[in-house]
PDB file of N, CA and C in Angstrom:
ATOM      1  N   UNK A   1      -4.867 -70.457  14.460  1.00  0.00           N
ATOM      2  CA  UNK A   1      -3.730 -69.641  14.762  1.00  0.00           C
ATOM      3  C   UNK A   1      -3.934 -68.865  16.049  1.00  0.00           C
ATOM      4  N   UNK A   2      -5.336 -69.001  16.861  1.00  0.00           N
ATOM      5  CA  UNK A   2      -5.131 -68.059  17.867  1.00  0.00           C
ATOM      6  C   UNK A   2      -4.209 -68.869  19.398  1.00  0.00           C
ATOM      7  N   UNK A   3      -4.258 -67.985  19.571  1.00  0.00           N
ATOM      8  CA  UNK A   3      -2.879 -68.243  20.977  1.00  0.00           C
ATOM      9  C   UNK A   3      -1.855 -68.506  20.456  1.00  0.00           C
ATOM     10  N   UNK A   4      -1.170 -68.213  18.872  1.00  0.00           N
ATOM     11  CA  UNK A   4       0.081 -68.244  18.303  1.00  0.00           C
ATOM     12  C   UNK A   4       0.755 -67.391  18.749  1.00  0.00           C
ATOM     13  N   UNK A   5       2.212 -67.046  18.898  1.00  0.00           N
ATOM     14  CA  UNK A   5       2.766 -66.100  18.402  1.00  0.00           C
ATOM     15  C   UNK A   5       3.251 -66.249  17.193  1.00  0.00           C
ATOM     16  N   UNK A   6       2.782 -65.979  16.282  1.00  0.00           N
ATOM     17  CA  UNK A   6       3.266 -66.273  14.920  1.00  0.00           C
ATOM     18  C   UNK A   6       4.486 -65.114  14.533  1.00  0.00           C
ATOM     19  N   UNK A   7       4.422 -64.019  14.756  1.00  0.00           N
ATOM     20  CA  UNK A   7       5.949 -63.312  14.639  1.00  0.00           C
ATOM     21  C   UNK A   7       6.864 -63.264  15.282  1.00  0.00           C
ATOM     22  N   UNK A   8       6.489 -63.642  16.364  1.00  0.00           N
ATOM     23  CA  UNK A   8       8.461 -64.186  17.661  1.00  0.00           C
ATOM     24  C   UNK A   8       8.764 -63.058  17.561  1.00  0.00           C
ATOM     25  N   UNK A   9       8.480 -62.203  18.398  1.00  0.00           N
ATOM     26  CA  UNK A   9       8.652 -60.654  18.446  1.00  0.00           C
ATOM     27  C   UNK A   9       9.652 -60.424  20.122  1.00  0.00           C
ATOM     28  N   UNK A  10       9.772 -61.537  20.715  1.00  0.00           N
ATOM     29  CA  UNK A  10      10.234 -61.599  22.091  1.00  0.00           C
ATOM     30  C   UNK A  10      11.805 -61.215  21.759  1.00  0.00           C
ATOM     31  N   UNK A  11      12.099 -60.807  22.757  1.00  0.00           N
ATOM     32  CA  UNK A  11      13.484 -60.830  22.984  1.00  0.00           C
ATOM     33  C   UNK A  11      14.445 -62.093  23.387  1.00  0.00           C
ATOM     34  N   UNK A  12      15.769 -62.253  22.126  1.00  0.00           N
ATOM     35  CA  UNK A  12      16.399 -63.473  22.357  1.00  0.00           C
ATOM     36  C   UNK A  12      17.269 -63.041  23.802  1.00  0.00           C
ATOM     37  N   UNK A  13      17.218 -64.094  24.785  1.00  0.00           N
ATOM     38  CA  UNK A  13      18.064 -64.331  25.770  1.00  0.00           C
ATOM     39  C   UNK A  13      19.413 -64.857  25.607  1.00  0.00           C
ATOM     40  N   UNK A  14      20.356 -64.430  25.555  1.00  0.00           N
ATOM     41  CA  UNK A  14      21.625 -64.583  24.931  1.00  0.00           C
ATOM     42  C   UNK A  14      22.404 -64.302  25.928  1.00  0.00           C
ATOM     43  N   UNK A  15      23.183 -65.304  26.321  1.00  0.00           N
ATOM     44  CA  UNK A  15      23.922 -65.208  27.586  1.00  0.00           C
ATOM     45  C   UNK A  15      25.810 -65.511  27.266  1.00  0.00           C
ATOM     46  N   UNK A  16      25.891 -65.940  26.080  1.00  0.00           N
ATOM     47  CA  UNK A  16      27.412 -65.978  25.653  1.00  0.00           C
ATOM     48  C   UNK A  16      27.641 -65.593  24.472  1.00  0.00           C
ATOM     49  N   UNK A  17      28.501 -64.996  23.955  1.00  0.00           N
ATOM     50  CA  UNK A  17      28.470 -64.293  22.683  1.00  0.00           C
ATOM     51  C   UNK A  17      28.813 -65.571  21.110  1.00  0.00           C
ATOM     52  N   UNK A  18      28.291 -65.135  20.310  1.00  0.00           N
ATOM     53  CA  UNK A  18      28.493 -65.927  19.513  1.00  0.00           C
ATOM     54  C   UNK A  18      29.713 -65.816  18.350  1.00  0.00           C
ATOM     55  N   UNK A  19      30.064 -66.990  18.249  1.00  0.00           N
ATOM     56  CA  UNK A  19      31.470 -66.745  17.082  1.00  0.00           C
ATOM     57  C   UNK A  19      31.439 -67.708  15.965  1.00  0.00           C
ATOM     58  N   UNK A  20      32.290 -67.568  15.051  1.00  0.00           N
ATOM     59  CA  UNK A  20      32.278 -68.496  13.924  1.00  0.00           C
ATOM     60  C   UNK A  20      31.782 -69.743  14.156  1.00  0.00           C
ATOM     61  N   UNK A  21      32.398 -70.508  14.978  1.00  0.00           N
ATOM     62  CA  UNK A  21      32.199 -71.743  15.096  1.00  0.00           C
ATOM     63  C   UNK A  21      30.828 -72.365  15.918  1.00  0.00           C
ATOM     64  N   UNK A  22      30.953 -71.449  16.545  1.00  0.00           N
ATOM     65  CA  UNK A  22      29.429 -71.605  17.240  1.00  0.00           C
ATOM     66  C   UNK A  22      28.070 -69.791  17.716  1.00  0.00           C
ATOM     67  N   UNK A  23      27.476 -69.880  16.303  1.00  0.00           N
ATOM     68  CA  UNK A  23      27.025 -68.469  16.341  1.00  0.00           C
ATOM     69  C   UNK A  23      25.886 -68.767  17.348  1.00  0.00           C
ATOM     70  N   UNK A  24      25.433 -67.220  17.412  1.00  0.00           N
ATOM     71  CA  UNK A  24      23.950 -67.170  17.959  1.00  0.00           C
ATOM     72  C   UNK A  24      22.848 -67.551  16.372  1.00  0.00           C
ATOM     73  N   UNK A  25      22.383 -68.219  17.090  1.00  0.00           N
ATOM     74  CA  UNK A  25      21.188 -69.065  15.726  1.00  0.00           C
ATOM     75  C   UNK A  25      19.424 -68.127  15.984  1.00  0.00           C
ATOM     76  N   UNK A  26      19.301 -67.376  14.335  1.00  0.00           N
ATOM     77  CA  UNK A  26      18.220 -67.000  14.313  1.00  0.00           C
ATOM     78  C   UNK A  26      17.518 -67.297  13.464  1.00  0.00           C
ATOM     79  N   UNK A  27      16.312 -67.651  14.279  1.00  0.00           N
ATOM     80  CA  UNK A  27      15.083 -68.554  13.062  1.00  0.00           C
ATOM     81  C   UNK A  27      13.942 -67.814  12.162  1.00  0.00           C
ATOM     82  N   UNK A  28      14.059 -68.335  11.137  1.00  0.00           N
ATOM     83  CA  UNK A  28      13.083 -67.316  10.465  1.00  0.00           C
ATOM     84  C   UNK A  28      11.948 -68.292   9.380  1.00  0.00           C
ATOM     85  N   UNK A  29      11.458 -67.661   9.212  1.00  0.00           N
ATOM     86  CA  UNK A  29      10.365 -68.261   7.280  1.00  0.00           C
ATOM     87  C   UNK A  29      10.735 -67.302   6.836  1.00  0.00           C
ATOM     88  N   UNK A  30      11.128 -66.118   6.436  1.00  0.00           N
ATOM     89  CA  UNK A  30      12.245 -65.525   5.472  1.00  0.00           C
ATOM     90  C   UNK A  30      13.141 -65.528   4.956  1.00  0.00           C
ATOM     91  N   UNK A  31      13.690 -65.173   3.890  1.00  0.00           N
ATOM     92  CA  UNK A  31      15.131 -65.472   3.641  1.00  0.00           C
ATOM     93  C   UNK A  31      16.209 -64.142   4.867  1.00  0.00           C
ATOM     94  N   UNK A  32      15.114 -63.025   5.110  1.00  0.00           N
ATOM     95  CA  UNK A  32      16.087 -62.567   5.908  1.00  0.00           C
ATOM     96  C   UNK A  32      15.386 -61.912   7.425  1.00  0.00           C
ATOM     97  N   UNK A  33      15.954 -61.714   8.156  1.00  0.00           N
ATOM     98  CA  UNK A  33      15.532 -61.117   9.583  1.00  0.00           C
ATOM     99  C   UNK A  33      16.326 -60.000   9.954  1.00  0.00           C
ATOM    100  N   UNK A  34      15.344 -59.395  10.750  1.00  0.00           N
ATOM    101  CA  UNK A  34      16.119 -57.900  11.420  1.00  0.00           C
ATOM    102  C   UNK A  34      15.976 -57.988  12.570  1.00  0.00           C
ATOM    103  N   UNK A  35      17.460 -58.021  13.330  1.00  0.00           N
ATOM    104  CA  UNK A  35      17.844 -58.267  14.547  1.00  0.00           C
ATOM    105  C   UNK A  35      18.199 -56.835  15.123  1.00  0.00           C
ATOM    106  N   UNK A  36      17.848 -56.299  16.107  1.00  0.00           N
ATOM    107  CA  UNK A  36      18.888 -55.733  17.115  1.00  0.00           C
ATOM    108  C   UNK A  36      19.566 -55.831  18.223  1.00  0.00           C
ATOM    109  N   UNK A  37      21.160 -55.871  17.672  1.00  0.00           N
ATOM    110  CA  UNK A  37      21.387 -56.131  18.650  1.00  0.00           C
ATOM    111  C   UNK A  37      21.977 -55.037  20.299  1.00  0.00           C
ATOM    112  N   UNK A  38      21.866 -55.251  20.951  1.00  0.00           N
ATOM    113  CA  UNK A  38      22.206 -54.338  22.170  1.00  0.00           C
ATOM    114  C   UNK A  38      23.625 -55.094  22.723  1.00  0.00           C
ATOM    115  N   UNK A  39      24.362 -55.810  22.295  1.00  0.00           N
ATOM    116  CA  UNK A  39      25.883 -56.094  22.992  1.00  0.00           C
ATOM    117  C   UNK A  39      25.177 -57.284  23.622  1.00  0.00           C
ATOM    118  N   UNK A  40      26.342 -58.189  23.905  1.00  0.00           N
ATOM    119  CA  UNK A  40      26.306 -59.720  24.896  1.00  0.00           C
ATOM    120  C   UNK A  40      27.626 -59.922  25.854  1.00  0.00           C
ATOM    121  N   UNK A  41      26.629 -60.092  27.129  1.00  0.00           N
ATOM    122  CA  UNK A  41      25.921 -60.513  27.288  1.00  0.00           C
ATOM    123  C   UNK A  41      25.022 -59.880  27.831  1.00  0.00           C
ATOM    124  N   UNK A  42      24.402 -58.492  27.561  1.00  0.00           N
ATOM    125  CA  UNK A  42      23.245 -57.128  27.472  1.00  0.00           C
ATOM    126  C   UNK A  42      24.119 -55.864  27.569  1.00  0.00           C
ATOM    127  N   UNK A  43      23.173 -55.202  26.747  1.00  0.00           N
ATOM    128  CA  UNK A  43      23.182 -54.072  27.209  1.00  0.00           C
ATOM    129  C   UNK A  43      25.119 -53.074  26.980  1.00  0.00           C
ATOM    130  N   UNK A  44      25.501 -53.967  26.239  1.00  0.00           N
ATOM    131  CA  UNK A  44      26.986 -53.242  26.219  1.00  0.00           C
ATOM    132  C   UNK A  44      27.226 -51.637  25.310  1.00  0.00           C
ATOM    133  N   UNK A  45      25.810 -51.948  24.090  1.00  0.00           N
ATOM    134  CA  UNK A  45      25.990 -50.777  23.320  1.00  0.00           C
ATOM    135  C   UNK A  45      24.550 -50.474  22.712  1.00  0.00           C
ATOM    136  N   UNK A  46      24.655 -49.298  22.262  1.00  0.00           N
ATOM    137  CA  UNK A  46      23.405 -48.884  21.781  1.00  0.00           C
ATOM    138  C   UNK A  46      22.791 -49.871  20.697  1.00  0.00           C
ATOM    139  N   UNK A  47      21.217 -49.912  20.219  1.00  0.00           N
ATOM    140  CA  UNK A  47      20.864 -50.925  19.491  1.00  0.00           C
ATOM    141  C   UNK A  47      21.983 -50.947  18.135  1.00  0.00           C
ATOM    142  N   UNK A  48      22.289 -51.617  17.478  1.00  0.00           N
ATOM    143  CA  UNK A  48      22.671 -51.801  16.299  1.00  0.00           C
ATOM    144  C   UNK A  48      21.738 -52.675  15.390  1.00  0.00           C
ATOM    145  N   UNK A  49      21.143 -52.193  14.848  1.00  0.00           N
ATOM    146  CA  UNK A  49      20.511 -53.024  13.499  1.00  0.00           C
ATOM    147  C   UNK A  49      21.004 -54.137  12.668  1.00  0.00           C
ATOM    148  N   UNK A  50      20.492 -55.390  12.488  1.00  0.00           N
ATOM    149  CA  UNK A  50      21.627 -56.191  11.584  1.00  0.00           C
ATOM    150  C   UNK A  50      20.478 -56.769  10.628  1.00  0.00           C
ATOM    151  N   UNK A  51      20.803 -57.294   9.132  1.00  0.00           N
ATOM    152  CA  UNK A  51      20.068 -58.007   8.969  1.00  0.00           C
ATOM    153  C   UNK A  51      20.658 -59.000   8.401  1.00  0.00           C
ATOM    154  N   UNK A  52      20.133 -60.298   9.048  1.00  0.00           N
ATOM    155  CA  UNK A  52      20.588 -61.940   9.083  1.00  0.00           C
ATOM    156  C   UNK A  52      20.015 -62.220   7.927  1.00  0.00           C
ATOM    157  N   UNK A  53      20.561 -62.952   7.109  1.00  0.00           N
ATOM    158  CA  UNK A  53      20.426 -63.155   5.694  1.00  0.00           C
ATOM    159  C   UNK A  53      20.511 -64.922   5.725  1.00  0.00           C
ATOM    160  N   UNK A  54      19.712 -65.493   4.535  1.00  0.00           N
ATOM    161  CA  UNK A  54      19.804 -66.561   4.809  1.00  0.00           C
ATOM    162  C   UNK A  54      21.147 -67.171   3.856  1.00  0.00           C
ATOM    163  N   UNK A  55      21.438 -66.151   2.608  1.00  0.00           N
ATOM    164  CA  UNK A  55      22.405 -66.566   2.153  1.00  0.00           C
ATOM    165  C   UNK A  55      23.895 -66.179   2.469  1.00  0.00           C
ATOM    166  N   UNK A  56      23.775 -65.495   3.802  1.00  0.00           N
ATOM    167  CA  UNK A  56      25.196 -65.348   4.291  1.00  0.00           C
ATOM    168  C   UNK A  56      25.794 -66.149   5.194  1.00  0.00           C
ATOM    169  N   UNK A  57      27.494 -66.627   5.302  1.00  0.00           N
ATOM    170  CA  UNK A  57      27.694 -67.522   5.994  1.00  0.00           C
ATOM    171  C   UNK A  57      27.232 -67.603   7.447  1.00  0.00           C
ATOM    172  N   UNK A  58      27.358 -66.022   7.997  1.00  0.00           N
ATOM    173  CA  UNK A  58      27.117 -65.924   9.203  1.00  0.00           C
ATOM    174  C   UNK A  58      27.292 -63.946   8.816  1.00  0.00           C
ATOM    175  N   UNK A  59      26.476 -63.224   9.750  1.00  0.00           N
ATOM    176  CA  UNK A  59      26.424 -62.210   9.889  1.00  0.00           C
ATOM    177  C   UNK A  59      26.890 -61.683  11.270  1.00  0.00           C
ATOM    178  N   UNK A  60      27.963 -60.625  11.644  1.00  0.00           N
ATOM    179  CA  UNK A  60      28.219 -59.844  12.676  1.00  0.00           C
ATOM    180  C   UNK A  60      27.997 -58.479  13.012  1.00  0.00           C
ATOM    181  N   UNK A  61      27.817 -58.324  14.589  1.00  0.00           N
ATOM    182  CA  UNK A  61      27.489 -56.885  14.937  1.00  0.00           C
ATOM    183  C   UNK A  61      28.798 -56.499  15.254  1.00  0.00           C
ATOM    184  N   UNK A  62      29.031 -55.134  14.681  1.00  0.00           N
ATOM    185  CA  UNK A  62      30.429 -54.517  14.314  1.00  0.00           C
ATOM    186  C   UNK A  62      30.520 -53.544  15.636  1.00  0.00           C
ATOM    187  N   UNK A  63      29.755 -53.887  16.972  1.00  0.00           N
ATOM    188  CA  UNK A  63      30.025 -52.528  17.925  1.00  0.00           C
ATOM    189  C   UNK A  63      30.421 -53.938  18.674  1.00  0.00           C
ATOM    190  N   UNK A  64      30.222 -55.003  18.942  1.00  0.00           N
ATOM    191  CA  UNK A  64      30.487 -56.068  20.194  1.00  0.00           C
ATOM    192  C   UNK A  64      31.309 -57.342  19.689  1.00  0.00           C
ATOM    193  N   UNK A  65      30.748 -57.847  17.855  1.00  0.00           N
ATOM    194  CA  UNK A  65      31.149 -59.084  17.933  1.00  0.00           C
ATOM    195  C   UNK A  65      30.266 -59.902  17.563  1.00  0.00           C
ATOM    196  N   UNK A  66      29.395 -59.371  17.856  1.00  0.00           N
ATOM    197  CA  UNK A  66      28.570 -61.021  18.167  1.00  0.00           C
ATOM    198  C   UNK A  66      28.371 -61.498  16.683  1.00  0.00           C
ATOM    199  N   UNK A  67      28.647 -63.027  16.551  1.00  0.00           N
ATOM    200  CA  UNK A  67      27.976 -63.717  15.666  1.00  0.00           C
ATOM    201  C   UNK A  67      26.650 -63.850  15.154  1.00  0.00           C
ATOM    202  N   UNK A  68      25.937 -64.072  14.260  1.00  0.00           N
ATOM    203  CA  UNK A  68      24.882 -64.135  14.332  1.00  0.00           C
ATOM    204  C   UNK A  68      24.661 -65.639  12.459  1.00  0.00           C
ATOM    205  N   UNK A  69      23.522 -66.387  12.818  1.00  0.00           N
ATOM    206  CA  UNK A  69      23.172 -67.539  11.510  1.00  0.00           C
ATOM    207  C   UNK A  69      21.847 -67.324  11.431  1.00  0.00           C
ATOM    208  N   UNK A  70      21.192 -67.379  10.038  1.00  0.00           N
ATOM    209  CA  UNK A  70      20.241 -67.746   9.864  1.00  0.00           C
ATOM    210  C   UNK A  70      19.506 -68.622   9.732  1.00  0.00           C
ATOM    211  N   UNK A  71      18.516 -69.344  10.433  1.00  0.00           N
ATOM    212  CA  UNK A  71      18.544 -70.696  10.367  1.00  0.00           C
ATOM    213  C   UNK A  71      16.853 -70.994  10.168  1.00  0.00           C
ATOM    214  N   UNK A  72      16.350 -72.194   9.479  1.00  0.00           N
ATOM    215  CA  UNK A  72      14.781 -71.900   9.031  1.00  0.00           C
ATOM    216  C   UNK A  72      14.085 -72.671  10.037  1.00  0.00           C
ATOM    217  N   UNK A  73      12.914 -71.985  10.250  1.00  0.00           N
ATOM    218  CA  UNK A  73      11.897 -72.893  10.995  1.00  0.00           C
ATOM    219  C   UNK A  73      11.583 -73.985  10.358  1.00  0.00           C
ATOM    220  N   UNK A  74      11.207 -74.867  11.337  1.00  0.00           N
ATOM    221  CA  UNK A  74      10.469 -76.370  10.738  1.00  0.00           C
ATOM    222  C   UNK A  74       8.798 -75.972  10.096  1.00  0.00           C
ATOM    223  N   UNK A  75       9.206 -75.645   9.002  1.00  0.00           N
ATOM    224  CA  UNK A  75       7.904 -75.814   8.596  1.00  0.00           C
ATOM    225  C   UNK A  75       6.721 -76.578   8.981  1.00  0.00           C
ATOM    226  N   UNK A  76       5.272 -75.626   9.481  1.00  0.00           N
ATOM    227  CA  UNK A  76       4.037 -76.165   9.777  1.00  0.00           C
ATOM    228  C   UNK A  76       3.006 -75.720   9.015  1.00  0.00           C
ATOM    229  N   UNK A  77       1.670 -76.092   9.565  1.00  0.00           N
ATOM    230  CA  UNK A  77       0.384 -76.301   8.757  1.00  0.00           C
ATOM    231  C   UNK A  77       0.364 -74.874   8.357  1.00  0.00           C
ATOM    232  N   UNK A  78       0.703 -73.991   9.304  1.00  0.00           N
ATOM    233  CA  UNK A  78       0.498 -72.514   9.368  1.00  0.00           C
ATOM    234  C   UNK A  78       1.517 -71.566   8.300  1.00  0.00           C
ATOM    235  N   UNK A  79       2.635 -72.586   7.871  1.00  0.00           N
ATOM    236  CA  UNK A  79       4.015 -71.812   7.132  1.00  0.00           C
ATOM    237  C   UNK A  79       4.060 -72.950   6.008  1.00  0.00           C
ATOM    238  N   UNK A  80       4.561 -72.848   5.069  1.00  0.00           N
ATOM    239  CA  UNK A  80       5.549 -73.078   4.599  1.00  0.00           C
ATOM    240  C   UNK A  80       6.746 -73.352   4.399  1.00  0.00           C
ATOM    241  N   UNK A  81       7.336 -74.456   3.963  1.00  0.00           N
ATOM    242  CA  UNK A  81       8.896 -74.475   3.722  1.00  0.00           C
ATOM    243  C   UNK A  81       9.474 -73.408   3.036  1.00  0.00           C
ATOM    244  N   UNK A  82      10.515 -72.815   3.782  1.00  0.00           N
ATOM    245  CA  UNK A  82      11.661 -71.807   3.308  1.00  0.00           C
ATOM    246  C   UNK A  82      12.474 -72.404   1.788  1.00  0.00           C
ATOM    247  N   UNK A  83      12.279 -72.261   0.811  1.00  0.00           N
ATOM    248  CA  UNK A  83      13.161 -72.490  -0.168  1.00  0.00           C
ATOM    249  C   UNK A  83      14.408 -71.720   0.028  1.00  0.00           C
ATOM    250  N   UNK A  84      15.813 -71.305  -0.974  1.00  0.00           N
ATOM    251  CA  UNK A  84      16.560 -70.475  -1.085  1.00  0.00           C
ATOM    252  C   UNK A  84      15.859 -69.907  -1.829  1.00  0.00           C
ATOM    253  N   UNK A  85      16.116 -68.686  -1.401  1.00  0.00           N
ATOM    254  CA  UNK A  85      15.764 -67.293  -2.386  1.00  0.00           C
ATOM    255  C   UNK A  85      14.744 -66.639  -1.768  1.00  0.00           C
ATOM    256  N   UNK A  86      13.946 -67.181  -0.657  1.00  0.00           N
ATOM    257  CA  UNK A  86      12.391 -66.840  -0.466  1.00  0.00           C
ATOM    258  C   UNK A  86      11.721 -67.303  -0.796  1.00  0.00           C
ATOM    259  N   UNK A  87      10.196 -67.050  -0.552  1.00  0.00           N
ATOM    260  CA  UNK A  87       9.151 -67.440   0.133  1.00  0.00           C
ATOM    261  C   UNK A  87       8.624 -66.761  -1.792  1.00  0.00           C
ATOM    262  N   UNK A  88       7.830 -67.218  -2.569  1.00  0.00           N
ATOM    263  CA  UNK A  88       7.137 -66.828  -3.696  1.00  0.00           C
ATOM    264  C   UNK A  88       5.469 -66.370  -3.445  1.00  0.00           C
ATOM    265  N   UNK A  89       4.690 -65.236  -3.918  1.00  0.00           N
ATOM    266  CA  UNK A  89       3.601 -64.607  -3.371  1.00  0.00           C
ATOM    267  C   UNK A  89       3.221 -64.219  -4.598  1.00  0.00           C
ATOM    268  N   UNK A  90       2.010 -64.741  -5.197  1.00  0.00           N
ATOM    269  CA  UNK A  90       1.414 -64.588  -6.506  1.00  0.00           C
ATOM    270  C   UNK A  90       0.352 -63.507  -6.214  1.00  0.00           C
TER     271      UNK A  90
END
């Protein structure tokens, strides 16, 4: 795992806003993620907090718009496949 980034902690580059039909796509091994967003295409509004759910159709930020999907990583040696419901931890 070294030289991973295993938490994708970077900032998404988002250059057109996302809508129903075609959201902004966020990847996770969770069932859910916490996004902030700052407005698209930057910087339009203060952070807003969202959290992208894997069982919602699509999630929106209520200061700009933006769309937002949850969508799963391709499972590797390092992860696990995403079931629905989450990830199980004995």
């Amino acid at each position: 795992m070294q030289g991973k980034d295993i938490f994708d902690l970077a900032p998404l580059e988002i250059h057109t806003r996302g809508t129903k039909a075609n959201p902004t796509i966020i990847r996770s091994r969770d069932p859910v993620r916490y996004v902030g967003c700052t407005g698209v295409p930057g910087e339009l509004h203060e952070v807003n907090w969202l959290v992208i759910d894997q069982t919602h159709e699509f999630d929106r930020c209520d200061q700009c718009g933006n769309v937002y999907k949850w969508s799963a990583y391709e499972p590797d040696e390092n992860f696990p496949a995403v079931e629905k419901g989450g990830l199980h931890h004995h």
